[in-house]
Each structure stands twice: as structure tokens, then as C-alpha cells.
PDB file of N, CA and C in Angstrom:
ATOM      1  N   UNK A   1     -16.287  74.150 -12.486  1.00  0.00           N
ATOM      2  CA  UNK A   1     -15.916  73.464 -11.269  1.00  0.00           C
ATOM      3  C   UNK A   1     -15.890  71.957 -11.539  1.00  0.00           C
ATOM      4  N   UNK A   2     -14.657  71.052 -11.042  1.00  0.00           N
ATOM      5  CA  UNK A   2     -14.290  70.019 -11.107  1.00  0.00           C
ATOM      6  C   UNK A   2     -15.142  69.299 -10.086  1.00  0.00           C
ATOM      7  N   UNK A   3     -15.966  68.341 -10.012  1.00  0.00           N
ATOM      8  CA  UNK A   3     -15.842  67.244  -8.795  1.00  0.00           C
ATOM      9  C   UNK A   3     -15.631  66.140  -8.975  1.00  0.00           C
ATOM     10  N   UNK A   4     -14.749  65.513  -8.322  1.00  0.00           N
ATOM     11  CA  UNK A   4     -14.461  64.003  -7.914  1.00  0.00           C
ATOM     12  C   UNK A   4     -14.899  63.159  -6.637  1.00  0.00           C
ATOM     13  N   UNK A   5     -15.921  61.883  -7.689  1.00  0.00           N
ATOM     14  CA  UNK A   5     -16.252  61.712  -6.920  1.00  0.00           C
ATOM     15  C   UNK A   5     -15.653  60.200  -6.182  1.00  0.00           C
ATOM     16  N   UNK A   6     -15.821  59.899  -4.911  1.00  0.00           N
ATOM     17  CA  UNK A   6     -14.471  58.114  -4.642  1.00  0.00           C
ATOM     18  C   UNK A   6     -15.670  57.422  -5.082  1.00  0.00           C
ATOM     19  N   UNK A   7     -15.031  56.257  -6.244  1.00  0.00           N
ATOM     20  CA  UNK A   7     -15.527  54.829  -6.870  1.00  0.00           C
ATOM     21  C   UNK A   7     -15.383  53.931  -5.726  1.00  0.00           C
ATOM     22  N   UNK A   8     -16.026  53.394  -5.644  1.00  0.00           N
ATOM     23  CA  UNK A   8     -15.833  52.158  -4.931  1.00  0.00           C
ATOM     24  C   UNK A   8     -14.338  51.535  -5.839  1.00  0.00           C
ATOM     25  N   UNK A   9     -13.630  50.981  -5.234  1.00  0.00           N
ATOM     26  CA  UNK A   9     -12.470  49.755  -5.637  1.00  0.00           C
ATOM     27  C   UNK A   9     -12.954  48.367  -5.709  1.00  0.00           C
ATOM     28  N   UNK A  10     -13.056  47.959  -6.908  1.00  0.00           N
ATOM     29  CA  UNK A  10     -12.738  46.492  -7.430  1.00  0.00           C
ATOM     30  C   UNK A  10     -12.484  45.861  -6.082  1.00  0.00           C
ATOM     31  N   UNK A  11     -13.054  44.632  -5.704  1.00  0.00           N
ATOM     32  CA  UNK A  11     -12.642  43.801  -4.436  1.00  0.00           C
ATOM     33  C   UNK A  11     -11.510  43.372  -5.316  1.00  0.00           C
ATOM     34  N   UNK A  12     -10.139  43.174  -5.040  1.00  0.00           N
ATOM     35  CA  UNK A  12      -9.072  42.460  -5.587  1.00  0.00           C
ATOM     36  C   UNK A  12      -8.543  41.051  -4.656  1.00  0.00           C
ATOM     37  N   UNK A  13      -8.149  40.528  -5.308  1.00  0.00           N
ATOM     38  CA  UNK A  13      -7.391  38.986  -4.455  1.00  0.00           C
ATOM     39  C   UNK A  13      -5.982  38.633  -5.318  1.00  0.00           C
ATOM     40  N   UNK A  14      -5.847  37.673  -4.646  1.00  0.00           N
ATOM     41  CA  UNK A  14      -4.560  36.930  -5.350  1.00  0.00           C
ATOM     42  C   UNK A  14      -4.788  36.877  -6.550  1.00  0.00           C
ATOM     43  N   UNK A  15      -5.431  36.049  -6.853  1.00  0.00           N
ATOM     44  CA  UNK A  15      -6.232  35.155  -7.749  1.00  0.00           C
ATOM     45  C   UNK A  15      -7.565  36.187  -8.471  1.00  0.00           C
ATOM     46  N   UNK A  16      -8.078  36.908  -8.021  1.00  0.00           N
ATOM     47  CA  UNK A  16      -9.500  37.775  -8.169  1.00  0.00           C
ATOM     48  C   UNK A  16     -10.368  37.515  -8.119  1.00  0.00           C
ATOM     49  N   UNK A  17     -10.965  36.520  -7.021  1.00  0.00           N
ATOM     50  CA  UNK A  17     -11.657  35.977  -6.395  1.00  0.00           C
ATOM     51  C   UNK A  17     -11.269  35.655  -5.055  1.00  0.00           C
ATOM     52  N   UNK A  18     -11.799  35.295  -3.863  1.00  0.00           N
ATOM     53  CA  UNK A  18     -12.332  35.115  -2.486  1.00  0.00           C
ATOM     54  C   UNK A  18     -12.140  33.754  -2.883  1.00  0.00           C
ATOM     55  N   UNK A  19     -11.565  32.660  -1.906  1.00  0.00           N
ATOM     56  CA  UNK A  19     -12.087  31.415  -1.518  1.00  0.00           C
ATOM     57  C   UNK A  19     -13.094  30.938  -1.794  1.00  0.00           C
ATOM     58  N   UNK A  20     -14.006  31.921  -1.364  1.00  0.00           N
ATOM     59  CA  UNK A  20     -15.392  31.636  -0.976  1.00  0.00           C
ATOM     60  C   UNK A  20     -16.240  31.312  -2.246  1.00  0.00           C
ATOM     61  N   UNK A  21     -15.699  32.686  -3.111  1.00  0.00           N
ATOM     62  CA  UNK A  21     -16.178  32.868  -4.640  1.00  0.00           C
ATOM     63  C   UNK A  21     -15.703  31.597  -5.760  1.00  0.00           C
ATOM     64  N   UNK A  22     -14.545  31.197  -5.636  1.00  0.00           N
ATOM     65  CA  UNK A  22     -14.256  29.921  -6.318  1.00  0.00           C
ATOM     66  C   UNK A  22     -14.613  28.901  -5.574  1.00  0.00           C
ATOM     67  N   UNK A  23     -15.140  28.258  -4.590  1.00  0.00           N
ATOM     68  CA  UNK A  23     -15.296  27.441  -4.516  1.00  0.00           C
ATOM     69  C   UNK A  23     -17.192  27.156  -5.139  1.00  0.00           C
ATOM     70  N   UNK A  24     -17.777  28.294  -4.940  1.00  0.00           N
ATOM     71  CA  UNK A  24     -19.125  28.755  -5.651  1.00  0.00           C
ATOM     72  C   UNK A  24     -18.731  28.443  -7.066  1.00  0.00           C
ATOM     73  N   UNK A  25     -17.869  28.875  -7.416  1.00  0.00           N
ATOM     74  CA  UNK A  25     -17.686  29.242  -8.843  1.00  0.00           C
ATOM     75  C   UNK A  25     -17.463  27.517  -9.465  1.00  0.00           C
ATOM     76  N   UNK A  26     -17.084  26.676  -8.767  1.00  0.00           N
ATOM     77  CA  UNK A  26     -16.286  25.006  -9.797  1.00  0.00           C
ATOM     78  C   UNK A  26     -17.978  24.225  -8.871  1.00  0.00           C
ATOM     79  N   UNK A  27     -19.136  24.780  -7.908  1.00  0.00           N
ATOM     80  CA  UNK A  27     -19.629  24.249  -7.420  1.00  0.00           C
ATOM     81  C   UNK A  27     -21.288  24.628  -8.135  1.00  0.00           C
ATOM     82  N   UNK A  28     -21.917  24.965  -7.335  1.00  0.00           N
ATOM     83  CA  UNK A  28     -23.350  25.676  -7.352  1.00  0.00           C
ATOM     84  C   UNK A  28     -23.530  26.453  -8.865  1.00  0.00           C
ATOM     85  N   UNK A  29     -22.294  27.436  -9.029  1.00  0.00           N
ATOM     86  CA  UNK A  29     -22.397  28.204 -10.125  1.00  0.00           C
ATOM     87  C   UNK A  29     -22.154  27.741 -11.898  1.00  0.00           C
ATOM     88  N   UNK A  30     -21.407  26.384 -10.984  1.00  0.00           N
ATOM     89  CA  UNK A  30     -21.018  25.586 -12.544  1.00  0.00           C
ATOM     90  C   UNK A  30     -21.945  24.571 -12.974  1.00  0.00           C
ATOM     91  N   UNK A  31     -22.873  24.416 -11.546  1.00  0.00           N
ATOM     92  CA  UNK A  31     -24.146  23.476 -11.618  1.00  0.00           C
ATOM     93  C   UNK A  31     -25.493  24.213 -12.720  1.00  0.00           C
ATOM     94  N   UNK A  32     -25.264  25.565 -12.356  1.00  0.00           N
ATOM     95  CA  UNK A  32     -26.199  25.973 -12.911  1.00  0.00           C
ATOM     96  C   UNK A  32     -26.105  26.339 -14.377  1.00  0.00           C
ATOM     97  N   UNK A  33     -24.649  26.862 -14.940  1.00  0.00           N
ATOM     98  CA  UNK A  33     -24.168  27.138 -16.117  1.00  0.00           C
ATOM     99  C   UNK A  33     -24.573  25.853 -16.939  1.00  0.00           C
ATOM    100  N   UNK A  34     -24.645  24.899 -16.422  1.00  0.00           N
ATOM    101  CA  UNK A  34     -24.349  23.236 -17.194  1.00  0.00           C
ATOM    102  C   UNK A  34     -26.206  23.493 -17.300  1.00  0.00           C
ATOM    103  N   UNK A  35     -27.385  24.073 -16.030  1.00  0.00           N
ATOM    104  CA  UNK A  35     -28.545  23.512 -16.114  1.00  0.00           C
ATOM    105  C   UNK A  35     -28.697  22.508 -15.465  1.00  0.00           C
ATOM    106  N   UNK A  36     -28.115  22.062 -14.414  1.00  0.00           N
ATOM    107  CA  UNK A  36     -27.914  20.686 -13.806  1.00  0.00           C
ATOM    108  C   UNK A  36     -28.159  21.043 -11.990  1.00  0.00           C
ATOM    109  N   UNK A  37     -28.695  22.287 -12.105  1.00  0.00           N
ATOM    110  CA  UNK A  37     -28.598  23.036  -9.969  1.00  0.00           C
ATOM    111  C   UNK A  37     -29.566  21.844  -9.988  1.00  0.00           C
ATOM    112  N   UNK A  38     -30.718  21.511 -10.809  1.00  0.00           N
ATOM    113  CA  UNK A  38     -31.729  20.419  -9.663  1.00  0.00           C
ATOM    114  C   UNK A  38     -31.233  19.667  -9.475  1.00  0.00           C
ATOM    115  N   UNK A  39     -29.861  18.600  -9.797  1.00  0.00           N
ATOM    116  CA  UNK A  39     -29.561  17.563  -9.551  1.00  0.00           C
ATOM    117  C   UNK A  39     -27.983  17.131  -9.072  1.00  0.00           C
ATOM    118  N   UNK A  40     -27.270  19.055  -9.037  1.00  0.00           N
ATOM    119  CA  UNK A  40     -26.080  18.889  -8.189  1.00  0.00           C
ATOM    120  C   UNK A  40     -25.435  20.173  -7.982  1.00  0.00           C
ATOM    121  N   UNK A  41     -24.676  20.287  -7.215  1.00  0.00           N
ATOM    122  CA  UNK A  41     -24.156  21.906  -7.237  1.00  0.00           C
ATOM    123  C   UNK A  41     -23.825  22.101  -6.274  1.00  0.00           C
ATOM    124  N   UNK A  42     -25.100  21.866  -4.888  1.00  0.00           N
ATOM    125  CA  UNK A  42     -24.909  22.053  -3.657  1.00  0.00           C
ATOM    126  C   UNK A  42     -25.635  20.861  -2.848  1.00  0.00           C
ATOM    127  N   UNK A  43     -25.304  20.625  -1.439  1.00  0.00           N
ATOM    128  CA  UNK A  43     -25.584  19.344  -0.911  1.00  0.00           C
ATOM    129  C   UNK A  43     -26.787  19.451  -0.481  1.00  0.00           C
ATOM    130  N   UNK A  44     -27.895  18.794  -0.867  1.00  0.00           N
ATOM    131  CA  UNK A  44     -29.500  18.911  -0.155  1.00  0.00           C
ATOM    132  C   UNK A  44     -29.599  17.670  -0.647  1.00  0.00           C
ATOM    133  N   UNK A  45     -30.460  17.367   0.102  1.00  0.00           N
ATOM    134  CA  UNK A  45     -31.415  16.468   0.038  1.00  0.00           C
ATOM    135  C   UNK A  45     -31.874  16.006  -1.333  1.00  0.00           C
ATOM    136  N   UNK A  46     -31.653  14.449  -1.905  1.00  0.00           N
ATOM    137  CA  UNK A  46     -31.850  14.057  -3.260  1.00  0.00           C
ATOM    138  C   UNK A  46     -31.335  14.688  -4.434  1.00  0.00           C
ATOM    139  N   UNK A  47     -30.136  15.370  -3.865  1.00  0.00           N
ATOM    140  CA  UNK A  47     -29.322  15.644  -5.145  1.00  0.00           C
ATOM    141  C   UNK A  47     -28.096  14.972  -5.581  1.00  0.00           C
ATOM    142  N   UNK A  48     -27.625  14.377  -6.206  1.00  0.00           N
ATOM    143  CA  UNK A  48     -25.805  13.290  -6.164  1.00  0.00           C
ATOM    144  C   UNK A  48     -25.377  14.581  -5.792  1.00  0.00           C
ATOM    145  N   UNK A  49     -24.127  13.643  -4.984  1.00  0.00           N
ATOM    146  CA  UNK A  49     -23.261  14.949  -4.435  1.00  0.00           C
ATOM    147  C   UNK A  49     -21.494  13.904  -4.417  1.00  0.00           C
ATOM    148  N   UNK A  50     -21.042  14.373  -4.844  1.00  0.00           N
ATOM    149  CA  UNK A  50     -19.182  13.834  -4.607  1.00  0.00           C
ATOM    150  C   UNK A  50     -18.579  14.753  -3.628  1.00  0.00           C
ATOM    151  N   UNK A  51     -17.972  14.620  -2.088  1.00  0.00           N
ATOM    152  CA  UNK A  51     -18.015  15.445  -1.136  1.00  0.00           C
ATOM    153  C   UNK A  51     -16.553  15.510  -0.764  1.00  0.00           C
ATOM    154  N   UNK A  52     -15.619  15.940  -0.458  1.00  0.00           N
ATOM    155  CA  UNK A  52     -14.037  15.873  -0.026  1.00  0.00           C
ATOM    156  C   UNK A  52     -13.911  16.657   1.244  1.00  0.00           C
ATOM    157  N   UNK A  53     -13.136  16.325   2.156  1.00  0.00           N
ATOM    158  CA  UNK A  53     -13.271  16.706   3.259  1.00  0.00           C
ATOM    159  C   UNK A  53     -11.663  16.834   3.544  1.00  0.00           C
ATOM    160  N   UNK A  54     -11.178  18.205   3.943  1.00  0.00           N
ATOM    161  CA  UNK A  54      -9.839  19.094   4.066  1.00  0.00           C
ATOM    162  C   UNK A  54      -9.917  19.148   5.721  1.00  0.00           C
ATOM    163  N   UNK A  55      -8.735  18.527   5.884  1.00  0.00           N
ATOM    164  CA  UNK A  55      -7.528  19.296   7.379  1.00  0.00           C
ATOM    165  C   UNK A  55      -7.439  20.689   7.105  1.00  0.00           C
ATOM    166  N   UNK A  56      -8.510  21.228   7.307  1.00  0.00           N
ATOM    167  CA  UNK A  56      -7.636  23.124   6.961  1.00  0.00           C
ATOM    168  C   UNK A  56      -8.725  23.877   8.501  1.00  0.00           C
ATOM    169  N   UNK A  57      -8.088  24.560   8.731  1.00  0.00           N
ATOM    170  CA  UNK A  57      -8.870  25.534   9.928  1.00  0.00           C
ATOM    171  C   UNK A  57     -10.217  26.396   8.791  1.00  0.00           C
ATOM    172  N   UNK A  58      -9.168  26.809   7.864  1.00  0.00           N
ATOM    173  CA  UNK A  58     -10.231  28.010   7.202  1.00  0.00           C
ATOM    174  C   UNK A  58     -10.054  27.607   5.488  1.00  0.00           C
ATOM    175  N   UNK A  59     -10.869  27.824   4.825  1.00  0.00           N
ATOM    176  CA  UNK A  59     -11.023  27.488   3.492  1.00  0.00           C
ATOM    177  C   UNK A  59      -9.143  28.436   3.172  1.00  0.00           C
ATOM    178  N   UNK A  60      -9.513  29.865   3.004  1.00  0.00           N
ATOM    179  CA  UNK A  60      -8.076  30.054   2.107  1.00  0.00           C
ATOM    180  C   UNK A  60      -7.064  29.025   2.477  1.00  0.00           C
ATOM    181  N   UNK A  61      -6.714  28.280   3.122  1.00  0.00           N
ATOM    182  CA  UNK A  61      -5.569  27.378   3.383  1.00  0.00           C
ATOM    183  C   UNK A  61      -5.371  26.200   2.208  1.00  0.00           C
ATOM    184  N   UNK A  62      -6.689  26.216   1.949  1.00  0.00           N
ATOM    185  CA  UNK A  62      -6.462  25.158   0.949  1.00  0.00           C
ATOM    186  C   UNK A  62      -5.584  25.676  -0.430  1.00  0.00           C
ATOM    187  N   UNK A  63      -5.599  26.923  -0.761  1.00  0.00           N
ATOM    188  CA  UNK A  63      -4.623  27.797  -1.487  1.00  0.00           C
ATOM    189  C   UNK A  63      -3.609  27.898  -1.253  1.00  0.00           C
ATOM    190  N   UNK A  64      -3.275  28.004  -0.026  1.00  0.00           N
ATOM    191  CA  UNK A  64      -1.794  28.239   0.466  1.00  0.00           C
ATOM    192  C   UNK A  64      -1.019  26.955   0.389  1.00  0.00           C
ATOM    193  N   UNK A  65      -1.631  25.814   0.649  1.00  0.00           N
ATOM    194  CA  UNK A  65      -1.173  24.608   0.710  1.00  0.00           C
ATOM    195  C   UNK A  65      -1.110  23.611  -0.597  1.00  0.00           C
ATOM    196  N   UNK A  66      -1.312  24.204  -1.488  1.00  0.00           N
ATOM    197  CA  UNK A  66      -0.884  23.856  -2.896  1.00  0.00           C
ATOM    198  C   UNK A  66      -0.072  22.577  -2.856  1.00  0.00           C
ATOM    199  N   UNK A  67       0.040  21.360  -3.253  1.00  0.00           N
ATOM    200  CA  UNK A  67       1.191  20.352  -3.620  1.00  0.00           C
ATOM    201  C   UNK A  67       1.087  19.516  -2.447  1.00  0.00           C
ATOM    202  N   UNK A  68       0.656  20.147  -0.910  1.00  0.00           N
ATOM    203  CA  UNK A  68       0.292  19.120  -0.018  1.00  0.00           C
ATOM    204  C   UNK A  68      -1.111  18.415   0.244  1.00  0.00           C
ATOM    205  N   UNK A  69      -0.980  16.902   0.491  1.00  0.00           N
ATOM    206  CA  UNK A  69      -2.817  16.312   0.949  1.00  0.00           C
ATOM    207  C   UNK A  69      -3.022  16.490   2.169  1.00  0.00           C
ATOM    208  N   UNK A  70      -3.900  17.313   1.789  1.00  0.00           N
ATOM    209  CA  UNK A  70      -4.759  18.091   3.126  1.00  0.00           C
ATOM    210  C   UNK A  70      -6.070  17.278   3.349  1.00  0.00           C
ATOM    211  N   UNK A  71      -6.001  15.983   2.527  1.00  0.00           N
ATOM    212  CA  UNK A  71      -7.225  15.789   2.208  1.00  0.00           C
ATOM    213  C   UNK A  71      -7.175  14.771   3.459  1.00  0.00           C
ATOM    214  N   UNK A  72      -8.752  14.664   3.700  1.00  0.00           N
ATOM    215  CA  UNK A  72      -9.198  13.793   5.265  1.00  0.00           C
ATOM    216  C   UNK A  72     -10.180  12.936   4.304  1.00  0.00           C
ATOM    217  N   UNK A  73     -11.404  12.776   4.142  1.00  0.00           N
ATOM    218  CA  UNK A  73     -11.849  11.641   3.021  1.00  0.00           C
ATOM    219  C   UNK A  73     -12.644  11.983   2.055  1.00  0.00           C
ATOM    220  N   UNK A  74     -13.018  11.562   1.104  1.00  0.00           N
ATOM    221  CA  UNK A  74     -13.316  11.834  -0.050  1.00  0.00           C
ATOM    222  C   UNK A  74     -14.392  10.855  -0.467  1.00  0.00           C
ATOM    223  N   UNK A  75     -15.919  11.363  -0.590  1.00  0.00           N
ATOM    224  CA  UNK A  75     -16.657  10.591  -0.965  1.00  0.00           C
ATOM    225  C   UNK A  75     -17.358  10.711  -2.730  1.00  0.00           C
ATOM    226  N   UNK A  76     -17.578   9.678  -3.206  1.00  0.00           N
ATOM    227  CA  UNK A  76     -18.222   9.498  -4.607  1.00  0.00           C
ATOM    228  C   UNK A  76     -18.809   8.776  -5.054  1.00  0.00           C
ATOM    229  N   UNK A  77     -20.456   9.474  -5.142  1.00  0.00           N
ATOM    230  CA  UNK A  77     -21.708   8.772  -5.163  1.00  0.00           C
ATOM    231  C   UNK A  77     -21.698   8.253  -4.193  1.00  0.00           C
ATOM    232  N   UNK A  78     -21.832   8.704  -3.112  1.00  0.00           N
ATOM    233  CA  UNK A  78     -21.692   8.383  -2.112  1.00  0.00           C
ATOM    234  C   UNK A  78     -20.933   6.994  -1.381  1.00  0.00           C
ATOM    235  N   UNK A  79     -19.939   6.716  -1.972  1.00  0.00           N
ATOM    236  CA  UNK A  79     -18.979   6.098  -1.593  1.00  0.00           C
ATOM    237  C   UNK A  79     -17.794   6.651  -0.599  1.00  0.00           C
ATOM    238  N   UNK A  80     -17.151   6.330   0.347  1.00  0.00           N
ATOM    239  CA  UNK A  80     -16.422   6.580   0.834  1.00  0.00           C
ATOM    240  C   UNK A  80     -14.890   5.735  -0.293  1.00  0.00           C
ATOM    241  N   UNK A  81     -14.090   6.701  -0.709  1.00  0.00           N
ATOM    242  CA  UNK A  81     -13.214   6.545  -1.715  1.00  0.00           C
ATOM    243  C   UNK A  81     -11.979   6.418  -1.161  1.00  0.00           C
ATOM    244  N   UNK A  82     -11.899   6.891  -0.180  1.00  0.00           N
ATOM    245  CA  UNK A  82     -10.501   7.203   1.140  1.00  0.00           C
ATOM    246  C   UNK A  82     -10.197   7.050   2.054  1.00  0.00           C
ATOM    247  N   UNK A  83      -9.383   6.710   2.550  1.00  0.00           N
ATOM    248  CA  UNK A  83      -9.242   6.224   4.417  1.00  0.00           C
ATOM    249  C   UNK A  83      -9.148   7.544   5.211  1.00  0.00           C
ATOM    250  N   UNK A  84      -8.583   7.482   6.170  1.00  0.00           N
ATOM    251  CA  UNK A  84      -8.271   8.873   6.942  1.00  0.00           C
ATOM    252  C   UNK A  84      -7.104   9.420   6.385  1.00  0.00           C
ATOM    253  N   UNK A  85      -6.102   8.675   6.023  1.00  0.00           N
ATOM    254  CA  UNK A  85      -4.816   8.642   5.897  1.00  0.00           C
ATOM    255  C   UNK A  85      -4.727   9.488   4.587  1.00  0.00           C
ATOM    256  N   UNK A  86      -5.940   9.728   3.781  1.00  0.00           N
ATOM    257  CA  UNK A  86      -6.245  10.518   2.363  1.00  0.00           C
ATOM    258  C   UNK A  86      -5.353   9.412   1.082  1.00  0.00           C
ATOM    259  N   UNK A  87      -5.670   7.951   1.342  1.00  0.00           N
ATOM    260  CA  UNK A  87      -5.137   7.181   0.458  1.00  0.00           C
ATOM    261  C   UNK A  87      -6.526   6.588  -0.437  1.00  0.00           C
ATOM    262  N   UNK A  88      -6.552   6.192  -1.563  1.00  0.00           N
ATOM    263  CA  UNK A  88      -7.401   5.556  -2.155  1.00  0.00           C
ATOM    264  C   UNK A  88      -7.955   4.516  -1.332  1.00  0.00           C
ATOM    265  N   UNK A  89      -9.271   3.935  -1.293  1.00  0.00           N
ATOM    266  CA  UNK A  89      -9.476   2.480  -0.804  1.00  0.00           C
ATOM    267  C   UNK A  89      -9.690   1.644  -1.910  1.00  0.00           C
ATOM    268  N   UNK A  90     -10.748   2.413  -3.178  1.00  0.00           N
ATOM    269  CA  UNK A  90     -11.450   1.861  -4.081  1.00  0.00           C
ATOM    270  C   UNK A  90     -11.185   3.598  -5.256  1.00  0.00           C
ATOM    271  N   UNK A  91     -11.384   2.735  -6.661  1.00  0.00           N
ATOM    272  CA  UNK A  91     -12.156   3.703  -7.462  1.00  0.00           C
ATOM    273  C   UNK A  91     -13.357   3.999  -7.914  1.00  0.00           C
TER     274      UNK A  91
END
């Protein structure tokens, strides 16, 4: 006697990852690969943080919108780097 049993399916994406998962993945997860989570990765308290801030309703948009600035401002080392307008002020 044969049985088959149902596998769960691979979560699949565009890309093969979630939004959610790449943005973990270039953030927190790349903080920790480097050895560097105590001092950046994710935003808390006394850690450097470089922060960018998107016109998007929902994270996947920022995918969909490829080639356009979605960008609203952009901070580094805690500098404000950008106007509203998503233009440079300073480097």
C-alpha cells in the first residue's frame, strides 16, 4: 500500500522572499552576519542608525515602483540628508 502524504509548499514570491524578509535580510540579518547587531541593524536606542523614509501605503510598493523616488527623507548619522522634495541638501 502506497501513501501520500501533502508537503507543505515552499512559500514562493516574485523574487523568493516577502518584502518583509528582504528588508530583514540588507537590515538586522546583515547586521548580524557582519557581528555588528550591537551597534546596528535595527533602530533602538544607542545604536547608529541611517533611516529613509518612503511615500508607499505598504512596504511591497517599494518593489513595484522600481526607477521612481518614492523617497520622503533620508537620514545619515543622524543627519537629515534630504528635503521633502527627496533632493539632496548635504552629503
Amino acid at each position: 500500500m502506497l501513501v501520500l502524504a501533502a508537503l507543505p509548499q515552499p512559500r514562493l514570491h516574485t523574487f523568493g522572499l516577502t518584502p518583509e524578509e528582504a528588508l530583514a535580510g540588507v537590515t538586522r540579518n546583515a547586521a548580524a552576519a557582519l557581528g555588528l547587531q550591537d551597534e546596528i541593524g535595527t533602530l533602538e536606542l544607542g545604536k547608529a542608525a541611517d533611516l529613509c523614509v518612503w511615500e508607499v501605503e505598504e512596504l511591497p510598493e517599494l518593489a513595484y515602483h522600481l526607477g521612481l523616488n518614492r523617497l520622503s527623507m533620508c537620514f545619515r548619522g543622524g543627519v537629515e540628508r534630504t528635503s521633502g522634495t527627496g533632493q539632496r541638501t548635504r552629503l
